[in-house]
Protein backbone atom coordinates (compact mmCIF):
# COMPACT_ATOMS: atom_id res chain seq x y z
CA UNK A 1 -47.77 -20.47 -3.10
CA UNK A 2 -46.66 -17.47 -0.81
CA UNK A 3 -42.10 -17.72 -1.23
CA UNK A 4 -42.12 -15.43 1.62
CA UNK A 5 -44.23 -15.08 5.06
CA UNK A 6 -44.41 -11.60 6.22
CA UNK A 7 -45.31 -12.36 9.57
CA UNK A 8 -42.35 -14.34 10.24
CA UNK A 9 -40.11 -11.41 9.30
CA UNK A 10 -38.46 -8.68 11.48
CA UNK A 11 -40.48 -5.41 11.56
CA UNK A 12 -37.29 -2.91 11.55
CA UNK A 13 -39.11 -0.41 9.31
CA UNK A 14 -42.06 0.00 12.70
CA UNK A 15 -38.85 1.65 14.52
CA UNK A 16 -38.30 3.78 11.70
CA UNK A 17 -39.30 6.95 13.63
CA UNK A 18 -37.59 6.71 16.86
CA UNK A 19 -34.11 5.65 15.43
CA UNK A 20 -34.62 8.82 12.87
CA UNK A 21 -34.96 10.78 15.99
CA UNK A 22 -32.13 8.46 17.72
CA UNK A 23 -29.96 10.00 14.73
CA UNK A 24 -31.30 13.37 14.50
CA UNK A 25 -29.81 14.18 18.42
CA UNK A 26 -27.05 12.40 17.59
CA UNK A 27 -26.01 14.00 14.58
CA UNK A 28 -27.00 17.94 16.39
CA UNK A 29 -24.67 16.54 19.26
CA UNK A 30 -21.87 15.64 17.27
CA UNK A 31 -22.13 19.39 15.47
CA UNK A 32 -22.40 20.94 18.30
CA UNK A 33 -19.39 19.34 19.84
CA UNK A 34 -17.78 20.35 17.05
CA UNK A 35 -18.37 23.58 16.95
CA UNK A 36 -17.60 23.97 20.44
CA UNK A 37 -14.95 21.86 21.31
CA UNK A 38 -13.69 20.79 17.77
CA UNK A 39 -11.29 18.07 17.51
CA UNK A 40 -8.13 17.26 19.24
CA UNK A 41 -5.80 17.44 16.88
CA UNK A 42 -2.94 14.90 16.65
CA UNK A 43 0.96 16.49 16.25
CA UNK A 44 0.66 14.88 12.36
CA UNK A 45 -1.38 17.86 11.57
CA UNK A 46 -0.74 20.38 14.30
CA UNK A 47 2.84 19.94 14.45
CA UNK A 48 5.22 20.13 17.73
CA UNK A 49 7.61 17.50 18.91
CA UNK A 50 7.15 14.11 19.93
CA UNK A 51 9.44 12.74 22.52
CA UNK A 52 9.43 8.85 23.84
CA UNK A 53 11.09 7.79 26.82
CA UNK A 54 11.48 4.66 29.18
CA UNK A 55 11.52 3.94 33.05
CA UNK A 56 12.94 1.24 35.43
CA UNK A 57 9.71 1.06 36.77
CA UNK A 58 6.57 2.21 36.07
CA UNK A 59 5.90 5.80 35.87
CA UNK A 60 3.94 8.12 37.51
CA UNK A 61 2.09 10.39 34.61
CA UNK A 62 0.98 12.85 37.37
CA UNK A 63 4.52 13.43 38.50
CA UNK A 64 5.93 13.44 35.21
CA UNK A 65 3.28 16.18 34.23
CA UNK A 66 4.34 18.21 37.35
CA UNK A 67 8.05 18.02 36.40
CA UNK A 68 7.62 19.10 33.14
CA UNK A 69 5.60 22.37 34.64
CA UNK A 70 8.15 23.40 36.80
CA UNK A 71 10.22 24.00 33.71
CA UNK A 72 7.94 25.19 31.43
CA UNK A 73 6.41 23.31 29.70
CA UNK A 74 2.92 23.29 31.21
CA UNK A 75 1.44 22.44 27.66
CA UNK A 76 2.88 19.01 27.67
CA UNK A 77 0.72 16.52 26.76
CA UNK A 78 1.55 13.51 28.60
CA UNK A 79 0.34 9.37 28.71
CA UNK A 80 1.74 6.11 28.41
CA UNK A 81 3.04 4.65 25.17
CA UNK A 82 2.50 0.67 25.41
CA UNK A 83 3.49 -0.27 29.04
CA UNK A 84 3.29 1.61 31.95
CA UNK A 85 7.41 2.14 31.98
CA UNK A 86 7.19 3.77 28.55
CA UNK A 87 5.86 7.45 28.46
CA UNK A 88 4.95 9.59 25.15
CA UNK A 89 4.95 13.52 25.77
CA UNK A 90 3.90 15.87 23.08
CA UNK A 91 4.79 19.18 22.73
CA UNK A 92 3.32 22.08 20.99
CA UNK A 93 5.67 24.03 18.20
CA UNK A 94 8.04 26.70 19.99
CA UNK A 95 9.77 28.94 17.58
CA UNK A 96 13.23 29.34 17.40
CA UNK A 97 14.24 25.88 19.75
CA UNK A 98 15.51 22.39 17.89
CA UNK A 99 13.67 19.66 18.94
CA UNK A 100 16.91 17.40 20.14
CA UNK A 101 17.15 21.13 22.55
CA UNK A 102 13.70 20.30 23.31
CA UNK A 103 14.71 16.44 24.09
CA UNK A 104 17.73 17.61 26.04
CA UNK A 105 15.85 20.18 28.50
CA UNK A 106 12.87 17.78 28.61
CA UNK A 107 15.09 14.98 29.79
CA UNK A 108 17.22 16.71 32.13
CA UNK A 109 13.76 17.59 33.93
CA UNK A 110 12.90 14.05 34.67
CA UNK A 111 15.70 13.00 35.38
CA UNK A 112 15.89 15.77 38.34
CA UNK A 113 13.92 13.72 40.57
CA UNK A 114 17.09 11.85 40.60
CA UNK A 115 14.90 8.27 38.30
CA UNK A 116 16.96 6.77 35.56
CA UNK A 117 14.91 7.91 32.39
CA UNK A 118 16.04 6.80 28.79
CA UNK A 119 15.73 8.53 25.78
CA UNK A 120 13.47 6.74 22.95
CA UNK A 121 12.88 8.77 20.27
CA UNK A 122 11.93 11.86 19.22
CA UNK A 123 10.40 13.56 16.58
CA UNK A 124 9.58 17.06 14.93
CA UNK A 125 7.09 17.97 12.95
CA UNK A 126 6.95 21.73 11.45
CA UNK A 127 3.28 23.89 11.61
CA UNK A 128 3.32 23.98 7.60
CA UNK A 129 3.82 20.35 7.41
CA UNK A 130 0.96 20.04 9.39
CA UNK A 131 -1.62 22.51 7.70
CA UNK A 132 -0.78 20.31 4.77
CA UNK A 133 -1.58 17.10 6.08
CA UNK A 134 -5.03 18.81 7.48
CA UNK A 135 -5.66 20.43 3.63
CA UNK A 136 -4.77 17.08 2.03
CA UNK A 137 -6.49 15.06 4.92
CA UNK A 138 -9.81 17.05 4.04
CA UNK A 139 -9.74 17.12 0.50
CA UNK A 140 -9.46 13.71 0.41
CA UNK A 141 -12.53 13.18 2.32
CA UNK A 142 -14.39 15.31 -0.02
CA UNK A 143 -13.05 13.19 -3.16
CA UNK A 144 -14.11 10.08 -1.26
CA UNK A 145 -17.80 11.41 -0.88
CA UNK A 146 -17.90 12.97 -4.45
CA UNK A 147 -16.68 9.62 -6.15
CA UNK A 148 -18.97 7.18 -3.87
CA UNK A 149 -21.83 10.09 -4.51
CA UNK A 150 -21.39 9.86 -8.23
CA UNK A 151 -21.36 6.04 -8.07
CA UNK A 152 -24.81 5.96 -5.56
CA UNK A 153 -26.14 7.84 -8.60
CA UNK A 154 -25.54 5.74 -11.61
CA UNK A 155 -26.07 2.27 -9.34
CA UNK A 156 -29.33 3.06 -7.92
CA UNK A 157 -32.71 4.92 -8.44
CA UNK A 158 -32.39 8.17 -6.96
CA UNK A 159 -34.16 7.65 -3.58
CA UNK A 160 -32.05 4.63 -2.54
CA UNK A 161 -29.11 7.11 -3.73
CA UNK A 162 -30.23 9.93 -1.22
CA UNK A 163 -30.18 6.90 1.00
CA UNK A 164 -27.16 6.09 0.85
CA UNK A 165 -25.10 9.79 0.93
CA UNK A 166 -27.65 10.31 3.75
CA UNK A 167 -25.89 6.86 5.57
CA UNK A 168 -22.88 7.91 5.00
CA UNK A 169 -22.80 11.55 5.61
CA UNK A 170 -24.41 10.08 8.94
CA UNK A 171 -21.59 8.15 9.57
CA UNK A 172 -19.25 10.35 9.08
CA UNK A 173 -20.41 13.07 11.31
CA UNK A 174 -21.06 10.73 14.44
CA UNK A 175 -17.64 9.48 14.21
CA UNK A 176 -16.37 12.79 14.07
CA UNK A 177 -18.76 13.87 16.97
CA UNK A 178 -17.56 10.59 18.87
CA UNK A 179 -13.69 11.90 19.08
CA UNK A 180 -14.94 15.51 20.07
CA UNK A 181 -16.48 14.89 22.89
CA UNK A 182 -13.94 12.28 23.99
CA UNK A 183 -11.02 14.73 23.19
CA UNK A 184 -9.72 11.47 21.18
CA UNK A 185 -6.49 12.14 19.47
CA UNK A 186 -7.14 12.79 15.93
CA UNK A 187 -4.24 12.25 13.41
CA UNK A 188 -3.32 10.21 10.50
CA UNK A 189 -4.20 6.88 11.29
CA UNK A 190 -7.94 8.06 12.24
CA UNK A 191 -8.42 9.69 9.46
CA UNK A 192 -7.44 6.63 7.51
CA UNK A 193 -9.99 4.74 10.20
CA UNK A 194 -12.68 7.11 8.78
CA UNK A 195 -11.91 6.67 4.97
CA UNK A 196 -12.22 2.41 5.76
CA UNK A 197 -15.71 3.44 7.63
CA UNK A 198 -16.92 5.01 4.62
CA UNK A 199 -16.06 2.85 2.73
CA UNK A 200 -17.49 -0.08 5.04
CA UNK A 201 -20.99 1.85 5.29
CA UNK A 202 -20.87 2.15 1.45
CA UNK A 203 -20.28 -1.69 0.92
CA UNK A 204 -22.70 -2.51 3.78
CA UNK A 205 -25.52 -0.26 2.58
CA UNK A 206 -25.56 -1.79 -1.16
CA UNK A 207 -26.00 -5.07 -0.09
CA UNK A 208 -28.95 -3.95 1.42
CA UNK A 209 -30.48 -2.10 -1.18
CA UNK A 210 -29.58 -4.87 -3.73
CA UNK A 211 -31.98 -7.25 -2.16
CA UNK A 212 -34.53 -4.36 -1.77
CA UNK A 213 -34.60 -3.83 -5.33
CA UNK A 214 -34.65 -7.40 -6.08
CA UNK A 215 -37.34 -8.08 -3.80
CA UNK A 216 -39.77 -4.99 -5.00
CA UNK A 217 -39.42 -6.74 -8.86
CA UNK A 218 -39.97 -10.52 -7.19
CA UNK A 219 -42.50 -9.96 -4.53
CA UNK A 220 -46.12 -9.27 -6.28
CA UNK A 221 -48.19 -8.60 -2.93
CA UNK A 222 -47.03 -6.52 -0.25
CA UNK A 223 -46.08 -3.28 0.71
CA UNK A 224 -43.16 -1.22 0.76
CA UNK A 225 -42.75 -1.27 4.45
CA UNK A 226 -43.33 -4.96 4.08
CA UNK A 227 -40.79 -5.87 1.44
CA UNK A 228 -37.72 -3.61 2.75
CA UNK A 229 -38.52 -5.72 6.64
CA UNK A 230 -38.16 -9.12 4.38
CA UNK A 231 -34.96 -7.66 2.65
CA UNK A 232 -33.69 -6.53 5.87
CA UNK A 233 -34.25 -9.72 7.37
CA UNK A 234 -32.72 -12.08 4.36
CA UNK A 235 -29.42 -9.89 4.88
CA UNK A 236 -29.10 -9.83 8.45
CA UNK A 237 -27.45 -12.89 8.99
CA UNK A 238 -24.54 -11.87 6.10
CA UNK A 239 -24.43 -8.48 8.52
CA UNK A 240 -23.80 -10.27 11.55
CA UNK A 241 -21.42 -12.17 10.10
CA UNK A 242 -19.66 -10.11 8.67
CA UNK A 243 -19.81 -7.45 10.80
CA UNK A 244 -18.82 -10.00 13.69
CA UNK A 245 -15.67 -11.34 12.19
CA UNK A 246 -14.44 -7.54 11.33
CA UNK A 247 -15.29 -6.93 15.27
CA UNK A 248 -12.99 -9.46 16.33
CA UNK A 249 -9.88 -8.46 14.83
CA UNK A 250 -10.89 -4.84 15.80
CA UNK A 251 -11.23 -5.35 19.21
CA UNK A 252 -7.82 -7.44 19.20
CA UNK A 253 -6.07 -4.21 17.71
CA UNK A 254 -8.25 -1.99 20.67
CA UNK A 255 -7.11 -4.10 23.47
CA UNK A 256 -3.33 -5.39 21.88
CA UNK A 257 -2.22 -2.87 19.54
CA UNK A 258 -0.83 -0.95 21.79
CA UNK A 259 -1.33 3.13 21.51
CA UNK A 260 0.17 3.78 17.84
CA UNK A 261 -3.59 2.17 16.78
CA UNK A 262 -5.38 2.78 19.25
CA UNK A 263 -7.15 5.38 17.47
CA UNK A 264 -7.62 3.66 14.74
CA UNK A 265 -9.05 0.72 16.13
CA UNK A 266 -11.44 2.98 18.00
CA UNK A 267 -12.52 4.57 14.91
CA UNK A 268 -13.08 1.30 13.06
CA UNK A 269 -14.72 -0.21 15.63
CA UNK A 270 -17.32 2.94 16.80
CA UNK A 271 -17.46 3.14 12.73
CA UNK A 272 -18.94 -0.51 12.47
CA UNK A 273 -21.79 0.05 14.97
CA UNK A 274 -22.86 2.90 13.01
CA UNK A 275 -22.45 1.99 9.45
CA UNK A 276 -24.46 -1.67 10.34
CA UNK A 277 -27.31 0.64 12.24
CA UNK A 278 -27.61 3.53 9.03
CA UNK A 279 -27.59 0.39 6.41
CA UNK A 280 -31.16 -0.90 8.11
CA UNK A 281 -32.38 2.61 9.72
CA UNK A 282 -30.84 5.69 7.70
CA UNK A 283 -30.72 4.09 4.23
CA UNK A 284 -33.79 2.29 4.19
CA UNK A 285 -35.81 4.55 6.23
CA UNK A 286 -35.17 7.61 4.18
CA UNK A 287 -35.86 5.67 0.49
CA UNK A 288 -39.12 4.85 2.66
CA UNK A 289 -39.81 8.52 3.41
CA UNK A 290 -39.12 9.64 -0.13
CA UNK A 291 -42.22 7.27 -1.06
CA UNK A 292 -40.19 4.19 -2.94
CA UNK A 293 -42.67 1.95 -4.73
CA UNK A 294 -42.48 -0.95 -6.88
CA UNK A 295 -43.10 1.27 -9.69
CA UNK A 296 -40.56 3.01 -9.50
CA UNK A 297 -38.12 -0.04 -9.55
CA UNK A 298 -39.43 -2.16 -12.65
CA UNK A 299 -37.37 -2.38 -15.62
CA UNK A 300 -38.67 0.11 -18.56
CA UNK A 301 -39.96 -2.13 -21.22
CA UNK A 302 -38.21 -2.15 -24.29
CA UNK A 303 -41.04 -1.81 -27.56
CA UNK A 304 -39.64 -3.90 -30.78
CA UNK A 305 -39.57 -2.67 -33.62
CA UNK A 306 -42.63 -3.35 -35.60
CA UNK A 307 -44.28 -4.95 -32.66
CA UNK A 308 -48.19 -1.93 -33.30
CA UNK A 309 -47.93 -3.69 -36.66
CA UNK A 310 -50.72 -6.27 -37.41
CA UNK A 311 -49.35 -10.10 -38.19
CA UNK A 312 -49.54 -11.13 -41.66
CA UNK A 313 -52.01 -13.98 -41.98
């Protein structure tokens, strides 16, 4: 009796080439933009002031923007802040100046056009404070990778391993590619975003290659393109699930969070896609590539002790 039916199952392994390709541009793009445009930095690593204030009614950013020019401060970065009344500007580090002298002068230029503006808040942080926060920020991406790297190696045989780095390290650099060539705000809370995708890809990925190992040792006929569409296929409703549920609170944050997570939410939510589409295409395809067979999986026998010697009759 046949447990599984091959023909029933999904073929994602006969799209292995094209999404490998899909991937390939994607990941050059995301480089390049890197290389080229890099990443907008958020004021948590770049330092500067932040200033927050409020209208009446709501404001006009392009006004606002001018206003600040006329003064000086032409590098003002300038957007709304949860409702169209409230306005966040961002300023880049100016040596010598206090930032409540920065608040002051800032203030007294919007309130020249004769509009009743109300200081928030406002905040300072220093340049050093900043390179910190980017040293720390980086070096505890790198931990991340080593730790989940050394773990991929002791959990699995070493092609679903390559696998998996190759997932994540896919993730990882499309996310990063996605905020560059958006000029998306990049500070702490994305970076924290990008630590749960990794982490999310990770989780994702050895779920998958759980029931691809299981499968190789069960399954006595078919091939290896064959058994990794039937493990595919057996996890793909715990996927959508799971990756559905997750999408929902995501897109609640996106939409209602308001622009303190709106980042973040971003970043989880891009990071989902990609971490659900490198589980079935990255992961699995390159294990596939490296020439995984069921060989390779089965569990070394164990000889007893005394088991070459003849029985005693």
């Amino acid at each position: 009796m046949r447990i599984f039916d091959f023909d029933k199952e999904v073929r994602f392994m006969s799209l292995r080439l094209p999404a490998l390709i899909f991937s390939t541009i994607l990941i050059v793009g995301s480089i390049v933009s890197l290389a080229i445009n890099q990443l907008n930095w958020g004021l948590d690593f770049t330092g500067g002031t932040v200033i927050e204030v409020g209208y009446q009614q709501p404001a006009k950013l392009e006004q606002v923007r001018q206003q600040l020019n006329d003064v000086g401060f032409g590098d003002a970065v300038v957007q709304n802040f949860g409702s169209s009344e409230d306005v966040l500007i961002r300023l880049a580090p100016r040596e010598g100046v206090k930032a409540d002298t920065l608040g002051d002068q800032v203030l007294a230029a919007l309130r020249s056009a004769g509009e009743q503006v109300d200081m928030r808040r406002i905040e300072f942080v220093g340049p050093q404070v900043g390179d910190e926060l980017t040293e720390q920020g980086g070096l505890a991406m790198l931990v991340a990778l080593i730790c989940i790297l050394m773990y991929v190696a002791m959990r699995f045989e070493w092609r679903f391993g390559l696998g998996s780095v190759a997932a994540l390290i896919h993730d990882v650099i499309i996310t990063l590619g996605l905020f560059s060539v958006l000029q998306l705000e990049f500070d702490l809370t994305v970076l924290a975003a990008l630590l749960a995708v990794i982490g999310y890809s990770l989780n994702d990925t050895i779920v998958v290659m759980d029931r691809i190992r299981e499968n190789f040792r069960k399954l006595r006929k078919g091939e290896p393109e064959e058994i990794i569409n039937v493990s595919l296929t057996q996890t793909m409703s715990r996927t959508i699930i799971t990756s559905g549920t997750t999408i929902l609170v995501l897109l609640a944050l996106f939409f209602k969070g308001g622009a303190l997570i709106h980042g973040f939410a971003t970043a989880l939510l891009f990071g989902i896609f990609v971490g659900t589409y490198s589980s079935i295409y990255v992961a699995s395809s390159v294990a596939l590539l490296l020439g995984i067979s069921k060989e390779d999986l089965m569990p070394t026998e164990v000889e007893k002790e005394g088991a070459d010697q003849e029985p005693l009759v």
